[in-house]
N, C-alpha and C. Protein backbone atom coordinates (compact mmCIF):
# COMPACT_ATOMS: atom_id res chain seq x y z
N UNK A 1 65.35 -28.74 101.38
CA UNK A 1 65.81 -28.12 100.16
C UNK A 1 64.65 -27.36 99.53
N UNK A 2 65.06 -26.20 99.00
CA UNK A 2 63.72 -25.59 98.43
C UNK A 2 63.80 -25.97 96.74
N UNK A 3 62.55 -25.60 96.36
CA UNK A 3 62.15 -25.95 95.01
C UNK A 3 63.37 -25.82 93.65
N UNK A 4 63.96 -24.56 94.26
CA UNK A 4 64.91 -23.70 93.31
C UNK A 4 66.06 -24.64 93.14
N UNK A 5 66.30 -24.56 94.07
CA UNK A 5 67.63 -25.75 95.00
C UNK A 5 67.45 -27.21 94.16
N UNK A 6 66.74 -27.39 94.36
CA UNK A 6 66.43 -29.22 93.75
C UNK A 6 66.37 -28.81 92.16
N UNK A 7 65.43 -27.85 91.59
CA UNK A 7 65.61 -27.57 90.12
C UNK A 7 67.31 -27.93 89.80
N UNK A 8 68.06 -27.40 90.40
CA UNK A 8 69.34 -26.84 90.13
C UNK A 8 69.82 -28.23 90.55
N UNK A 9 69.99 -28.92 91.66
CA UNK A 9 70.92 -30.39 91.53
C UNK A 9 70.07 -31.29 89.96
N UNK A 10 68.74 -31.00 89.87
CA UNK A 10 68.56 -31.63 89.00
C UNK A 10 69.15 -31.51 87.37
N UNK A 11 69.43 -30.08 87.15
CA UNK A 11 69.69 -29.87 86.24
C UNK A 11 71.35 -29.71 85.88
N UNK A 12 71.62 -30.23 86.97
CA UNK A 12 73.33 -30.29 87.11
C UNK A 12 73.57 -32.07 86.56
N UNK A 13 72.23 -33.02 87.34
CA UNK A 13 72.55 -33.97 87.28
C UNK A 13 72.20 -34.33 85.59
N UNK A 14 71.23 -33.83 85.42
CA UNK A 14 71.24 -34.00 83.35
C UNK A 14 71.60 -33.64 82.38
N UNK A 15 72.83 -32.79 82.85
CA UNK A 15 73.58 -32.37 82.35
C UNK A 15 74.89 -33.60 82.31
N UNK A 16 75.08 -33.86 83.44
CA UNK A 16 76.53 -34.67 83.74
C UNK A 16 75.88 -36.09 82.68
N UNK A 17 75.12 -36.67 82.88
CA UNK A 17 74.54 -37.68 82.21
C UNK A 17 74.61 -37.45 80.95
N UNK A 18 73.88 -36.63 80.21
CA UNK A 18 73.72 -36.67 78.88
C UNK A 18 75.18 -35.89 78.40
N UNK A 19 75.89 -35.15 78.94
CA UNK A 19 76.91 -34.46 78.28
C UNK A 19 78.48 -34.69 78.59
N UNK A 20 78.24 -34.90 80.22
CA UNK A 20 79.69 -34.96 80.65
C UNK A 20 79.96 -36.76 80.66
N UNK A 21 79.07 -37.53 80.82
CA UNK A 21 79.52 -39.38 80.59
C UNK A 21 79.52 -39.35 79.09
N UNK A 22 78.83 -39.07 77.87
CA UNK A 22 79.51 -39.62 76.97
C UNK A 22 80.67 -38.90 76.58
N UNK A 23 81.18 -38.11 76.65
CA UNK A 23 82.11 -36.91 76.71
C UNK A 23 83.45 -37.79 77.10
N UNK A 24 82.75 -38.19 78.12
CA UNK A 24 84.30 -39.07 78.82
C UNK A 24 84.49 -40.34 78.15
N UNK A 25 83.36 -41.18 78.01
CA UNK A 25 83.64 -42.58 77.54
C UNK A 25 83.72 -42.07 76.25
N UNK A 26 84.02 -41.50 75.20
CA UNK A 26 84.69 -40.89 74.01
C UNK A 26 86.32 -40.97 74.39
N UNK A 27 86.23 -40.10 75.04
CA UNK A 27 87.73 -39.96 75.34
C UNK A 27 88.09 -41.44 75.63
N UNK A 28 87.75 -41.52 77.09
CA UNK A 28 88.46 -43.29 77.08
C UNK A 28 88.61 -44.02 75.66
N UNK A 29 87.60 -44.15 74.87
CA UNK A 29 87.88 -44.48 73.65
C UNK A 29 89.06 -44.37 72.90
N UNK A 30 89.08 -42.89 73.23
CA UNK A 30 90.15 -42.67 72.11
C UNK A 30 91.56 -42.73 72.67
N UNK A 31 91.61 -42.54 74.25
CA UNK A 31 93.08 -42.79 74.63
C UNK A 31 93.54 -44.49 74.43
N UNK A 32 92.30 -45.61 74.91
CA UNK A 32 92.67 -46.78 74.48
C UNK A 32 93.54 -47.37 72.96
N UNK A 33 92.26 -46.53 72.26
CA UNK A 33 92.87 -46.75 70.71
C UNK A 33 94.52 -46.34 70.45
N UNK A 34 94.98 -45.38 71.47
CA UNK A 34 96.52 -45.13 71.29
C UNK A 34 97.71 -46.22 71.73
N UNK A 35 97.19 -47.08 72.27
CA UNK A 35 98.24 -48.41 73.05
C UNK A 35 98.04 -48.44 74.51
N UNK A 36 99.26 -48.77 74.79
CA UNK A 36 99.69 -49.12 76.17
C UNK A 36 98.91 -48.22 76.64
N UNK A 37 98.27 -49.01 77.97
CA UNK A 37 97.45 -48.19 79.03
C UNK A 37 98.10 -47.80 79.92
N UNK A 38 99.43 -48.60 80.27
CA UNK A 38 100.32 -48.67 81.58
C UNK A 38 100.64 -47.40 81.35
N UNK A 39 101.11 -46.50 80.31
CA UNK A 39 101.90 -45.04 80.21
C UNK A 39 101.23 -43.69 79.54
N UNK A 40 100.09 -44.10 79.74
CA UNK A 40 99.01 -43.49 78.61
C UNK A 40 98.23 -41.99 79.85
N UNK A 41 98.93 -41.46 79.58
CA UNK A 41 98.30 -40.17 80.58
C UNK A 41 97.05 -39.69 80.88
N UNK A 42 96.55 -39.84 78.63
CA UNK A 42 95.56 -39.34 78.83
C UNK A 42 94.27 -40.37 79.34
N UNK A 43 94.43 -41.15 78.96
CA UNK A 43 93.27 -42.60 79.49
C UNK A 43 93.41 -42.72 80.80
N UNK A 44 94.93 -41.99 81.76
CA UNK A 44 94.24 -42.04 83.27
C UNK A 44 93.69 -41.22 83.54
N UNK A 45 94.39 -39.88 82.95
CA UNK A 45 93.11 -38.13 82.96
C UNK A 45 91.81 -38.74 83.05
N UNK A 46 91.67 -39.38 81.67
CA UNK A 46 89.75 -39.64 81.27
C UNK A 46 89.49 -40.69 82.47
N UNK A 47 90.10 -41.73 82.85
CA UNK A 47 89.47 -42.56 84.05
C UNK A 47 88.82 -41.83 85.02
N UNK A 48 90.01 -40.86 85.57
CA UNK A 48 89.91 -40.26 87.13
C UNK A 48 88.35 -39.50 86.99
N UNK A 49 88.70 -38.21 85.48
CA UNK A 49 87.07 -37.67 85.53
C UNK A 49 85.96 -38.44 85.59
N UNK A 50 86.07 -39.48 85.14
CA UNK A 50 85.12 -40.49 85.09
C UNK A 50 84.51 -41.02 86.46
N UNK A 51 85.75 -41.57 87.23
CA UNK A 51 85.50 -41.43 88.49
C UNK A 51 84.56 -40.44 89.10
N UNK A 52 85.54 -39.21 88.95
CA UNK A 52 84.73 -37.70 89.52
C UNK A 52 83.20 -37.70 89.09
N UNK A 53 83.20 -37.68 87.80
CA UNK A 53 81.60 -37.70 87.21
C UNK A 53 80.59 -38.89 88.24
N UNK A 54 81.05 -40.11 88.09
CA UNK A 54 80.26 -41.08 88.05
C UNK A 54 80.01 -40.51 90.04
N UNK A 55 80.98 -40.18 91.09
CA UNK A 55 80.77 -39.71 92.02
C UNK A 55 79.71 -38.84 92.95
N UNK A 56 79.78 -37.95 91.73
CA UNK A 56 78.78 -36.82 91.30
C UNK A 56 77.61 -37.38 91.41
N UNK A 57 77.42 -38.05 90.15
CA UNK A 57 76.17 -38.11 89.65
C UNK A 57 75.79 -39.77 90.67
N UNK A 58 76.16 -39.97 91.63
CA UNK A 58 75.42 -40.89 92.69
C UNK A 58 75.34 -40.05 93.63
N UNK A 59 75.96 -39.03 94.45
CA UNK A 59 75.77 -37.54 95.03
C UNK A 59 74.82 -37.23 95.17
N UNK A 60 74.71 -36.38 93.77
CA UNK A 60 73.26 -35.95 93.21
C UNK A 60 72.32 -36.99 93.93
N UNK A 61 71.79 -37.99 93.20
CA UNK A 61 70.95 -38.77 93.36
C UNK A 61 70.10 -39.21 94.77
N UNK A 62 71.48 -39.54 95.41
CA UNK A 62 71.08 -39.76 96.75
C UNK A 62 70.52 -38.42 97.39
N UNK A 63 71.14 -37.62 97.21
CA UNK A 63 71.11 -35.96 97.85
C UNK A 63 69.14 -35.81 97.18
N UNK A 64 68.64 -35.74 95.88
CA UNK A 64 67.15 -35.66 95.73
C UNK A 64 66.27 -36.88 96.23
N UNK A 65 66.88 -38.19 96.60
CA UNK A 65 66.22 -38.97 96.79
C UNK A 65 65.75 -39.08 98.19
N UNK A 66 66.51 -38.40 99.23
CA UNK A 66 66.41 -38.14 100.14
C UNK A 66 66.07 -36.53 100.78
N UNK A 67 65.93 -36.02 100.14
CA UNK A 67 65.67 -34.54 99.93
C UNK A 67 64.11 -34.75 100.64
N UNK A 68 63.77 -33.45 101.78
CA UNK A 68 62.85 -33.33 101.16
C UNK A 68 62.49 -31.57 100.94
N UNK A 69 61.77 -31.72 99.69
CA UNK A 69 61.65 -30.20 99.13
C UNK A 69 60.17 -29.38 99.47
N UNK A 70 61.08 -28.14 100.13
CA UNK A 70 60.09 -27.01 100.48
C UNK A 70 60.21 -26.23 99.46
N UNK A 71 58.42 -25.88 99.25
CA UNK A 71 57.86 -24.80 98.20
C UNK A 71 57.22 -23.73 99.46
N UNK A 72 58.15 -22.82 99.49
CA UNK A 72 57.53 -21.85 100.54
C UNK A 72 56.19 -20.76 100.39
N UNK A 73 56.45 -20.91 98.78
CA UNK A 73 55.33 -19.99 98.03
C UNK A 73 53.44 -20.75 98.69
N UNK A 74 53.71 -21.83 99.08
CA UNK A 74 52.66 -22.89 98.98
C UNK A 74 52.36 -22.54 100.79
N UNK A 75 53.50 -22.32 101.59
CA UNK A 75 53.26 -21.97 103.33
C UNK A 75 52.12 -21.01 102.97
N UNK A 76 51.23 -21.00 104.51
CA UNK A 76 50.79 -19.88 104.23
C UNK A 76 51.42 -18.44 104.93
N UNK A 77 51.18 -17.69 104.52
CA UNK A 77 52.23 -16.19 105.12
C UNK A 77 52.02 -16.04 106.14
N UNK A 78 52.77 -15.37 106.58
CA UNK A 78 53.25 -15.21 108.38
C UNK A 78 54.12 -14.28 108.38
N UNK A 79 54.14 -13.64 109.85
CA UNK A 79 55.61 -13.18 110.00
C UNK A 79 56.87 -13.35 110.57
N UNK A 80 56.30 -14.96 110.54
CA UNK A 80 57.89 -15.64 111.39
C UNK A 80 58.45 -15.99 110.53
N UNK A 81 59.29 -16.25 110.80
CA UNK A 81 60.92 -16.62 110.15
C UNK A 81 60.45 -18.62 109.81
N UNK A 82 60.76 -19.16 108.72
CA UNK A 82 61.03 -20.43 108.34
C UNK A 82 61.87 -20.79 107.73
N UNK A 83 62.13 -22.09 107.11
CA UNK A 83 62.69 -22.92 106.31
C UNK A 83 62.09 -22.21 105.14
N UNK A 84 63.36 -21.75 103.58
CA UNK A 84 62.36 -20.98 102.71
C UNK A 84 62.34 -19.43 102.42
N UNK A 85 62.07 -19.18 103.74
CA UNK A 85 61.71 -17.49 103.37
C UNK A 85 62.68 -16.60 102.74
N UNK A 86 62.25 -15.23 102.88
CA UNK A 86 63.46 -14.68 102.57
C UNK A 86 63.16 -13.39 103.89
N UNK A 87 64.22 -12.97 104.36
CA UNK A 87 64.29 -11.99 105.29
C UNK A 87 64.95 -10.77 105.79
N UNK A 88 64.31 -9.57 105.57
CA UNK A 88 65.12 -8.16 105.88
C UNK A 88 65.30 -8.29 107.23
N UNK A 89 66.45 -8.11 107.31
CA UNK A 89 67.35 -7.49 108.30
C UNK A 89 67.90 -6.25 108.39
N UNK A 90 67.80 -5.58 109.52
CA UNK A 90 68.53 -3.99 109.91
C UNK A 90 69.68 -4.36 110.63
N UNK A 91 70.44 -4.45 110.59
CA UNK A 91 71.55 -4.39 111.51
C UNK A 91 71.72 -3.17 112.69
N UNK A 92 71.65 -3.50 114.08
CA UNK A 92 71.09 -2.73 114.92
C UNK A 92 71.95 -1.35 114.97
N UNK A 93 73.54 -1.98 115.10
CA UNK A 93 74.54 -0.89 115.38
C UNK A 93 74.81 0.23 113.90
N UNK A 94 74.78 -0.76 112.98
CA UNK A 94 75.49 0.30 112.17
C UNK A 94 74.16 0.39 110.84
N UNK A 95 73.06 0.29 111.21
CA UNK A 95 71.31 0.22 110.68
C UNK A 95 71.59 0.09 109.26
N UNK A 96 72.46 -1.21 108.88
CA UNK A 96 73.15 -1.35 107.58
C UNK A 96 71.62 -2.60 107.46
N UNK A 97 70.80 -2.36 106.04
CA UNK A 97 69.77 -3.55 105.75
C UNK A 97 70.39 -4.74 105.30
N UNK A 98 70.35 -6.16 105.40
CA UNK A 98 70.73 -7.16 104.96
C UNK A 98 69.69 -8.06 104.58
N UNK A 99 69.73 -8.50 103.32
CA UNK A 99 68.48 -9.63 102.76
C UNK A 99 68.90 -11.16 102.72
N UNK A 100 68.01 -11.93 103.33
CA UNK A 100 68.91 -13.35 103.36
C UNK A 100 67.33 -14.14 102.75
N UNK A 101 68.01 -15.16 102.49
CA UNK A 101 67.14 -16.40 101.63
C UNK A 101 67.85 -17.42 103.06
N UNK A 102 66.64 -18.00 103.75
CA UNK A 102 67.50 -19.49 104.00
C UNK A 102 66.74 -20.58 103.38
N UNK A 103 68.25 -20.98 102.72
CA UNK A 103 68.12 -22.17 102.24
C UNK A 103 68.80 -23.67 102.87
N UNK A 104 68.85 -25.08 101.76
CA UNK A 104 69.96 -25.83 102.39
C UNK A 104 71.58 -25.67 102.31
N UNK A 105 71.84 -26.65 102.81
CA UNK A 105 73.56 -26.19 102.58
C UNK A 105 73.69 -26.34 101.67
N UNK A 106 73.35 -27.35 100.11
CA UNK A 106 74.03 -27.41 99.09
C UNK A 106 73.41 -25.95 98.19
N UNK A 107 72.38 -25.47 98.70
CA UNK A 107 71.98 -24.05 98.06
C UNK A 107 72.58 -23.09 98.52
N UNK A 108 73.52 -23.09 99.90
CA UNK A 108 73.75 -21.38 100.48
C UNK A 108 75.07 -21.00 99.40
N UNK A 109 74.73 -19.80 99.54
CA UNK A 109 75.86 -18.75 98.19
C UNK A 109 75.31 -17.69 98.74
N UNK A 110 76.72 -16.98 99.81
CA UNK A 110 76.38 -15.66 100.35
C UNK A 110 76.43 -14.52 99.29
N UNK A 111 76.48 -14.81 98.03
CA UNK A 111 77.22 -13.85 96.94
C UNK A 111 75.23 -13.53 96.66
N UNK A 112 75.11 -14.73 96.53
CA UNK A 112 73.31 -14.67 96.40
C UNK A 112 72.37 -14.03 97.18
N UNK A 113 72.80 -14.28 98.44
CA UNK A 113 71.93 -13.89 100.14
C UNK A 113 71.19 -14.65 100.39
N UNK A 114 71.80 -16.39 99.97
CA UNK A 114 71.14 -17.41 100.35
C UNK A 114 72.17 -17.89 101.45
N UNK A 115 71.52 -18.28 102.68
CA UNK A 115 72.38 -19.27 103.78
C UNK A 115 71.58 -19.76 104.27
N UNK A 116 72.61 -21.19 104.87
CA UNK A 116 72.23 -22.38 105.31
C UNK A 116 71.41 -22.32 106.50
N UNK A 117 70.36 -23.00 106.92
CA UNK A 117 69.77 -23.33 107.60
C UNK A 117 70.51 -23.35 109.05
N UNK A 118 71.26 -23.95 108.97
CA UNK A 118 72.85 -24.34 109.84
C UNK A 118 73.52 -23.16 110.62
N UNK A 119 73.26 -21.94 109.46
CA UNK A 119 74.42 -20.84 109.63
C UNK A 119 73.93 -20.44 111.03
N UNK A 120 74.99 -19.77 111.73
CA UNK A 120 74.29 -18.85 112.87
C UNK A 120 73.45 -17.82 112.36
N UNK A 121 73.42 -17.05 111.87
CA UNK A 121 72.22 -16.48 111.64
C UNK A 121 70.70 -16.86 111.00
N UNK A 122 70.80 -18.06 110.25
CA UNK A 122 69.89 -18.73 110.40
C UNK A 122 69.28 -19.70 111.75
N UNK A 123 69.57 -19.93 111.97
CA UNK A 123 69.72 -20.97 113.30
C UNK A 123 69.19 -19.99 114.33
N UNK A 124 69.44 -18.31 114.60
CA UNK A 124 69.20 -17.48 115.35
C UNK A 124 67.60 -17.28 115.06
N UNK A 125 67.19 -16.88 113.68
CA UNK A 125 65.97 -16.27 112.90
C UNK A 125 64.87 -17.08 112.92
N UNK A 126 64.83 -18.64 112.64
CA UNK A 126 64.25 -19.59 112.12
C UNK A 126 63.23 -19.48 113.74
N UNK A 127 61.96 -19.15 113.79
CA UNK A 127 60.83 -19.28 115.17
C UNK A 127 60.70 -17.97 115.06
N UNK A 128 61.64 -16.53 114.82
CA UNK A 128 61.14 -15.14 115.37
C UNK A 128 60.10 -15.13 114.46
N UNK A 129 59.67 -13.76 114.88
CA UNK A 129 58.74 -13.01 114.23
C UNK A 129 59.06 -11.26 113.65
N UNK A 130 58.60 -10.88 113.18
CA UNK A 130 58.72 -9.20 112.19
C UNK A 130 59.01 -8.55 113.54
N UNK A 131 59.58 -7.58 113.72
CA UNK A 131 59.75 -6.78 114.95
C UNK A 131 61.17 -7.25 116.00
N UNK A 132 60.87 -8.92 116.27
CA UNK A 132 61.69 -9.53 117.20
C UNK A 132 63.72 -8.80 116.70
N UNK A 133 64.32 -9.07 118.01
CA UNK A 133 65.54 -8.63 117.68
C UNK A 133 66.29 -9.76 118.27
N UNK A 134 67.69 -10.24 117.42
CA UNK A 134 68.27 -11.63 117.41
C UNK A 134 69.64 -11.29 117.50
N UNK A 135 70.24 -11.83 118.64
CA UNK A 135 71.65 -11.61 118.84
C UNK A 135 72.76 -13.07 118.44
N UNK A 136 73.26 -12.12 117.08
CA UNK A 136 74.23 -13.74 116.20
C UNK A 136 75.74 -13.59 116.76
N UNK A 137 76.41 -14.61 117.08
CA UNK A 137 77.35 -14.48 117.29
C UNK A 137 78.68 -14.63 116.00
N UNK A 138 79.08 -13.69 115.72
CA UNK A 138 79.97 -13.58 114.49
C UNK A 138 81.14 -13.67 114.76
N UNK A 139 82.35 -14.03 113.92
CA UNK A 139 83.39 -13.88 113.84
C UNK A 139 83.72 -12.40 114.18
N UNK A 140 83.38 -10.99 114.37
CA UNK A 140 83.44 -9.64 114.17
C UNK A 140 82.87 -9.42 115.75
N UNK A 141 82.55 -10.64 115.96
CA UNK A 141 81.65 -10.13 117.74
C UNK A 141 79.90 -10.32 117.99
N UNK A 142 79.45 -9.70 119.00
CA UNK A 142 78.12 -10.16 118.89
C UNK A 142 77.61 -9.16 118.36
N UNK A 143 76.80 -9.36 116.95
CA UNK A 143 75.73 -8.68 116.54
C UNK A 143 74.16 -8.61 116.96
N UNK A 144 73.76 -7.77 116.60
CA UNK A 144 72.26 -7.99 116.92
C UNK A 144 71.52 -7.04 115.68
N UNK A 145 70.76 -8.01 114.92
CA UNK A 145 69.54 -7.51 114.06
C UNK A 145 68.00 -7.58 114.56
N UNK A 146 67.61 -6.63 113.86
CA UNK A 146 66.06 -6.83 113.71
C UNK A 146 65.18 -7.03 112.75
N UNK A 147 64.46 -8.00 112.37
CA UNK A 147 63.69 -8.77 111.64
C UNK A 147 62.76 -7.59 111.22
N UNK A 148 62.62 -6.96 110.01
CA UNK A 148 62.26 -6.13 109.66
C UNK A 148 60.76 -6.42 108.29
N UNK A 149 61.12 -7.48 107.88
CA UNK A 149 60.13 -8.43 107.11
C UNK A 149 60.40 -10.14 106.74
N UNK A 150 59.68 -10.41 106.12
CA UNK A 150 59.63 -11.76 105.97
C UNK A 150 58.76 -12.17 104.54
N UNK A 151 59.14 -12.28 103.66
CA UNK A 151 58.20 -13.14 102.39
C UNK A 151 58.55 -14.36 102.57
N UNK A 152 57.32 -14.94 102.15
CA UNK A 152 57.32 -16.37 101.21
C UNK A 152 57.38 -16.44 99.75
N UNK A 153 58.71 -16.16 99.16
CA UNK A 153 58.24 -16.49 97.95
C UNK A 153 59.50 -17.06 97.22
C-alpha cells in the first residue's frame, strides 16, 4: 500500500469512529425509546448500519495492521517500473499517451490512473525499464505499450 493509500483508509477509519458510531448509537437510542423492538423499523435500519459500520471499521484495521506501506518518494530513482511509481505510457498502435500510478487494490481508481498491482497491465510493467515495450492482454485484444518514463513520487 502506498503512503497516500494508508493516509486515506486511515482517515476513513476516524471518521467512522468519531462520527459515524456515535451517530448510530444515537439513533439506536432513540428508536428504543419508541417501544416495541419486534416492529420498530427504524432500530433495525440503525442495527444493520451498525453492523455495516462496526464491519468496516475491523476491515480497516486489519487491512493497516497488516499493510505494509510503500513511500516511493524514499526508493531511490530508476528507470524501472515498481510498486509506487507512476508511469507514461505510449500506446504503440494508436501512439495515444496513458499515465498510470500502481497502486494496491484498495487504492486502484482508473478515474484517477491509479491500478492495482494485480491488473494486467501492472503485472506486465512491474521489472521493465524506460524504452522496454510490454504486450497486455486486454479485453479489446493484445496491446502493446512503451514505457516512456517512470517517477517516484
Amino acid at each position: 500500500m502506498t503512503v497516500a493509500g494508508a493516509a486515506k483508509l486511515r482517515a476513513e477509519l476516524q471518521e467512522l469512529k468519531t462520527v459515524a458510531r456515535p451517530r448510530i448509537i444515537t439513533a439506536i437510542a432513540e428508536a428504543r425509546a419508541h417501544g416495541d423492538l419486534k416492529e420498530n423499523a427504524e432500530y433495525h435500519a440503525a442495527r444493520e448500519q451498525q453492523s455495516f459500520t462496526e464491519g468496516r471499521i475491523a476491515e480497516i484495521e486489519n487491512k493497516l495492521a497488516n499493510a505494509q506501506i510503500i513511500d516511493v518518494t524514499t526508493l531511490p530513482s530508476s528507470d524501472r517500473v515498481v510498486f509506487g511509481c507512476t508511469v507514461l505510457l505510449n500506446e504503440e498502435e494508436s501512439e495515444e499517451e496513458r499515465r498510470y500510478q500502481i497502486v494496491g487494490e484498495d487504492e486502484a481508481n482508473i478515474k484517477e490512473a491509479k491500478i492495482s498491482f494485480n491488473s494486467p497491465i501492472a503485472r506486465a510493467l512491474i521489472g521493465k525499464l524506460v524504452g522496454d515495450v510490454v504486450d497486455v492482454q486486454t479485453p479489446g485484444g493484445l496491446k502493446s505499450y512503451e514505457i516512456v518514463e517512470v517517477h517516484y513520487i
